[in-house]
N, C-alpha and C. Protein backbone atom coordinates (compact mmCIF):
# COMPACT_ATOMS: atom_id res chain seq x y z
N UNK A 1 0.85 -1.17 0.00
CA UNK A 1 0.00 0.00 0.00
C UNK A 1 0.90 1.23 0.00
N UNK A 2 0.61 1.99 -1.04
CA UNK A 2 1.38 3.57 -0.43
C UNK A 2 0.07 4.67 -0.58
N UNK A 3 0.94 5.40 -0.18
CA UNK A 3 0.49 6.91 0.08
C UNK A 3 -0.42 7.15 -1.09
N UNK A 4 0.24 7.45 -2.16
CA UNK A 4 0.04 7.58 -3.41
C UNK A 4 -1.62 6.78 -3.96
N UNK A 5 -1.50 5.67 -3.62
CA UNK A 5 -2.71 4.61 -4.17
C UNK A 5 -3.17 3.92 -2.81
N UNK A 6 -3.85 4.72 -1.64
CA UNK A 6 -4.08 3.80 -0.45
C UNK A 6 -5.16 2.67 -0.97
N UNK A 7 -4.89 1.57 -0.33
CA UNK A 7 -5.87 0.92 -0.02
C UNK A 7 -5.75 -0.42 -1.52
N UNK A 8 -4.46 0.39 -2.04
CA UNK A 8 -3.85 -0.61 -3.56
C UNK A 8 -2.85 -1.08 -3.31
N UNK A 9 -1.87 -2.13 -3.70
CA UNK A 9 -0.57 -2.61 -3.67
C UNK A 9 -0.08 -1.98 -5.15
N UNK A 10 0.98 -1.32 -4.84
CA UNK A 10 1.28 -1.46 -6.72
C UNK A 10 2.91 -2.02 -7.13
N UNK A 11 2.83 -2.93 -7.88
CA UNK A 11 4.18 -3.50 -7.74
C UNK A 11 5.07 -2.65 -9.08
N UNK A 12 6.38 -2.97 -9.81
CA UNK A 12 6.37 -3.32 -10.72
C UNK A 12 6.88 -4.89 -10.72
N UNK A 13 6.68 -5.63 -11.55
CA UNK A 13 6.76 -6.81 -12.06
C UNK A 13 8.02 -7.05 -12.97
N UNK A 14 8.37 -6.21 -14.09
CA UNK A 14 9.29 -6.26 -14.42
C UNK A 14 9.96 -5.21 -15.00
N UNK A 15 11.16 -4.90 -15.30
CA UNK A 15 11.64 -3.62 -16.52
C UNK A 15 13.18 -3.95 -16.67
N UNK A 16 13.11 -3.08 -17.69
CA UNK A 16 14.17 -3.15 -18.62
C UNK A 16 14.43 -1.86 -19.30
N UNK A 17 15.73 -2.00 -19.67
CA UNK A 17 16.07 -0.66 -20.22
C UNK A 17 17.44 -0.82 -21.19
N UNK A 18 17.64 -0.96 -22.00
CA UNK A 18 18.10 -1.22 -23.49
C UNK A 18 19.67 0.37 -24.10
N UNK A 19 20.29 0.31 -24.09
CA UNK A 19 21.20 1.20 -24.09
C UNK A 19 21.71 0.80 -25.53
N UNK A 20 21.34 2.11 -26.35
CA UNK A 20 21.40 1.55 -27.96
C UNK A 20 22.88 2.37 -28.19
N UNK A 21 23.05 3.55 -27.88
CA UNK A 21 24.32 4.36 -28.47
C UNK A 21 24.55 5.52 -27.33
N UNK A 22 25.86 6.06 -26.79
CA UNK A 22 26.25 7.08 -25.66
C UNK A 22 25.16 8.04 -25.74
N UNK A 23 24.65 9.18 -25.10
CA UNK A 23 24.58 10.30 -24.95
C UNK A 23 24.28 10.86 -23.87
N UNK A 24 24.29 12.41 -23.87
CA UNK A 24 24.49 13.13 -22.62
C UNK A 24 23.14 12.92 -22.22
N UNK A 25 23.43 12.60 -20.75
CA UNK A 25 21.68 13.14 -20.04
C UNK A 25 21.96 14.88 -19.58
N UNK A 26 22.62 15.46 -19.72
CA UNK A 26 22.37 16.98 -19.33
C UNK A 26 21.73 17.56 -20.60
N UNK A 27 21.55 16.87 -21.32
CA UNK A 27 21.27 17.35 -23.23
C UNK A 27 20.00 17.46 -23.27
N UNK A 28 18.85 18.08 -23.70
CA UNK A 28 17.86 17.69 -24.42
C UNK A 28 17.33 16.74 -24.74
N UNK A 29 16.11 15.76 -23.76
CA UNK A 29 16.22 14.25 -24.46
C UNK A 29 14.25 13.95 -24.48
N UNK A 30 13.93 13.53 -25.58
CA UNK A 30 13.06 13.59 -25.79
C UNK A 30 12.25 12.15 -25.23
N UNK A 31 11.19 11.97 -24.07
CA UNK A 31 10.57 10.79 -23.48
C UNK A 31 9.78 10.42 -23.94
N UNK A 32 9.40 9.43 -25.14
CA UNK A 32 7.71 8.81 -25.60
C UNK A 32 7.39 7.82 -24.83
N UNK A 33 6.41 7.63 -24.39
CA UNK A 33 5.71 6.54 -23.83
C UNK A 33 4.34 6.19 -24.90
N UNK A 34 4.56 4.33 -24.54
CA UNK A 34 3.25 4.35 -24.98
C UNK A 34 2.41 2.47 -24.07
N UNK A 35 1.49 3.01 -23.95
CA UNK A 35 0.90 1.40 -23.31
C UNK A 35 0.19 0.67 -24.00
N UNK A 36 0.47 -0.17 -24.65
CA UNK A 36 -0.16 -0.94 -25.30
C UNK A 36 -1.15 -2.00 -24.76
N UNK A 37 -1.12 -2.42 -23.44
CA UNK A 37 -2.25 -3.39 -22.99
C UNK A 37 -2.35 -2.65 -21.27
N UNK A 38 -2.88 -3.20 -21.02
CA UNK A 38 -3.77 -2.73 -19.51
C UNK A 38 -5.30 -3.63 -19.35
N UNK A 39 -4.92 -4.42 -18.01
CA UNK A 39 -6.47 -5.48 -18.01
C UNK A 39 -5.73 -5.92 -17.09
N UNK A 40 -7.00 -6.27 -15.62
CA UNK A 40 -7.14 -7.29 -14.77
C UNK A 40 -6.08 -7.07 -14.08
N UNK A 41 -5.69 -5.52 -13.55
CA UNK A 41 -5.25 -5.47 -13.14
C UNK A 41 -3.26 -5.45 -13.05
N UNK A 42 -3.19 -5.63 -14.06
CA UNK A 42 -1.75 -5.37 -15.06
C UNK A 42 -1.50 -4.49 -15.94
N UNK A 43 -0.53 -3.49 -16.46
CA UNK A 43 -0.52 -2.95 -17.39
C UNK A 43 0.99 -3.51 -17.65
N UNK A 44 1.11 -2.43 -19.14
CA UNK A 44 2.87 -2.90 -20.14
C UNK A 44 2.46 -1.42 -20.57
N UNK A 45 3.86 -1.20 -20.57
CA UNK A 45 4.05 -0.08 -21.20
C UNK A 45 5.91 -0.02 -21.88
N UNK A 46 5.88 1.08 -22.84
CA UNK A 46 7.32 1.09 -23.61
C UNK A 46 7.77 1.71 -23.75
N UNK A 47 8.60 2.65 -24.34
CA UNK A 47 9.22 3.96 -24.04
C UNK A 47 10.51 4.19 -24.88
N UNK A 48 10.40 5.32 -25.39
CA UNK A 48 11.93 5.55 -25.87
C UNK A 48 12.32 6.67 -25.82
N UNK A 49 13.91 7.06 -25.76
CA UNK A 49 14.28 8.39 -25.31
C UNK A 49 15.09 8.30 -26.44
N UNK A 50 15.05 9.68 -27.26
CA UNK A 50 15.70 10.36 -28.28
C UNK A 50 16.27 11.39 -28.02
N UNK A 51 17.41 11.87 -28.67
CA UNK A 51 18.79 12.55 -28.71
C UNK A 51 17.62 14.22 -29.19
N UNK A 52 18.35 14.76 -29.52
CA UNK A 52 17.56 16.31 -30.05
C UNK A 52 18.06 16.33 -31.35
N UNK A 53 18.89 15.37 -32.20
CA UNK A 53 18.79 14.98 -33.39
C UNK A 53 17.87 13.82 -33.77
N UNK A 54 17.26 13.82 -33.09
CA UNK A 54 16.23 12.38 -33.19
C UNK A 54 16.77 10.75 -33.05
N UNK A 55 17.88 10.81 -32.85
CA UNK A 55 18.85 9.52 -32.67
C UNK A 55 17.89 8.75 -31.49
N UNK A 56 17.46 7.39 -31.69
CA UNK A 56 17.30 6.60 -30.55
C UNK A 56 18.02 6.47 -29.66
N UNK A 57 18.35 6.58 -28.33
CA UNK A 57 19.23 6.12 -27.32
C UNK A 57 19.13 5.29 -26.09
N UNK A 58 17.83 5.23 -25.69
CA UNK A 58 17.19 4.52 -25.31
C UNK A 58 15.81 3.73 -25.20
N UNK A 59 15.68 2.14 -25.22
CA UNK A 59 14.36 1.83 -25.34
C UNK A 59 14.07 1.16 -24.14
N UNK A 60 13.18 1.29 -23.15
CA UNK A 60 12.52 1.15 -21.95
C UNK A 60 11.26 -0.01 -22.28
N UNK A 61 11.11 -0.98 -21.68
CA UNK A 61 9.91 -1.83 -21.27
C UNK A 61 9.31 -1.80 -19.89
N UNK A 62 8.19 -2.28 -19.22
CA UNK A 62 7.78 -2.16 -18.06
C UNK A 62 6.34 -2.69 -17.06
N UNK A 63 6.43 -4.01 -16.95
CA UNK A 63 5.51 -4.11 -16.79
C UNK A 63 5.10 -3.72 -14.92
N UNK A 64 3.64 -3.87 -14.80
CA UNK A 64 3.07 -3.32 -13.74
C UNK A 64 1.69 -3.54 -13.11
N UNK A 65 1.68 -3.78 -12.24
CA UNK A 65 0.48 -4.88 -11.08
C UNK A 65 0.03 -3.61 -10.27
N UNK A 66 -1.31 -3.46 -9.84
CA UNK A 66 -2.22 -3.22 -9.59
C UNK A 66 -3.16 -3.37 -8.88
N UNK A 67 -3.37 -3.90 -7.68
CA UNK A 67 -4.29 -4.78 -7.09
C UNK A 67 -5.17 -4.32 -5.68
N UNK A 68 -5.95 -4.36 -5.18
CA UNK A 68 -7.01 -3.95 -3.69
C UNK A 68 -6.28 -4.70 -3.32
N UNK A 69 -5.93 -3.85 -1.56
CA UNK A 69 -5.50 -4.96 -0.57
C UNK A 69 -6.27 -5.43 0.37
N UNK A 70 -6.80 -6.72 0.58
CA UNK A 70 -7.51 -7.08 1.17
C UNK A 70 -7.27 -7.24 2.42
N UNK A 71 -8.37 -6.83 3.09
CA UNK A 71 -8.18 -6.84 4.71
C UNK A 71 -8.84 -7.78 5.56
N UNK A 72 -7.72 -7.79 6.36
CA UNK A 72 -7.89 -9.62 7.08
C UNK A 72 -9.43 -9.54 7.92
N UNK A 73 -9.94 -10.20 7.89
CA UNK A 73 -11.26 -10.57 8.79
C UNK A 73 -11.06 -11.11 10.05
């Protein structure tokens, strides 16, 4: 449970993060996200960060759980 989502657990489940070619993080870097599924309590989502020449530099995966915490009786 946090602060953020009382009364939810939220995990992540898994991630990853893919390092295609150097660049500066003090630079200009452009963040897309996008989620492609979400259900039953799971989502996925993907992500990529581009240079300010549009260069790929990083690609991000992520999955993520969701759930009521049930309280003991």
């Amino acid at each position: 449970m946090t602060d953020a989502h009382p009364g939810y657990m939220v995990a992540s489940l898994d991630h990853v993060m893919w390092f295609h070619r150097p660049f500066r993080a003090d630079d200009w870097l452009l963040y897309h996200t996008h989620s492609p599924s979400a259900a039953a309590g799971r989502g996925f989502a993907t992500g990529q960060v581009f240079c300010a020449d549009g260069t790929l530099a990083v690609s991000v995966a992520q999955e993520g759980l969701v759930r009521p915490v049930r309280r003991a009786r």
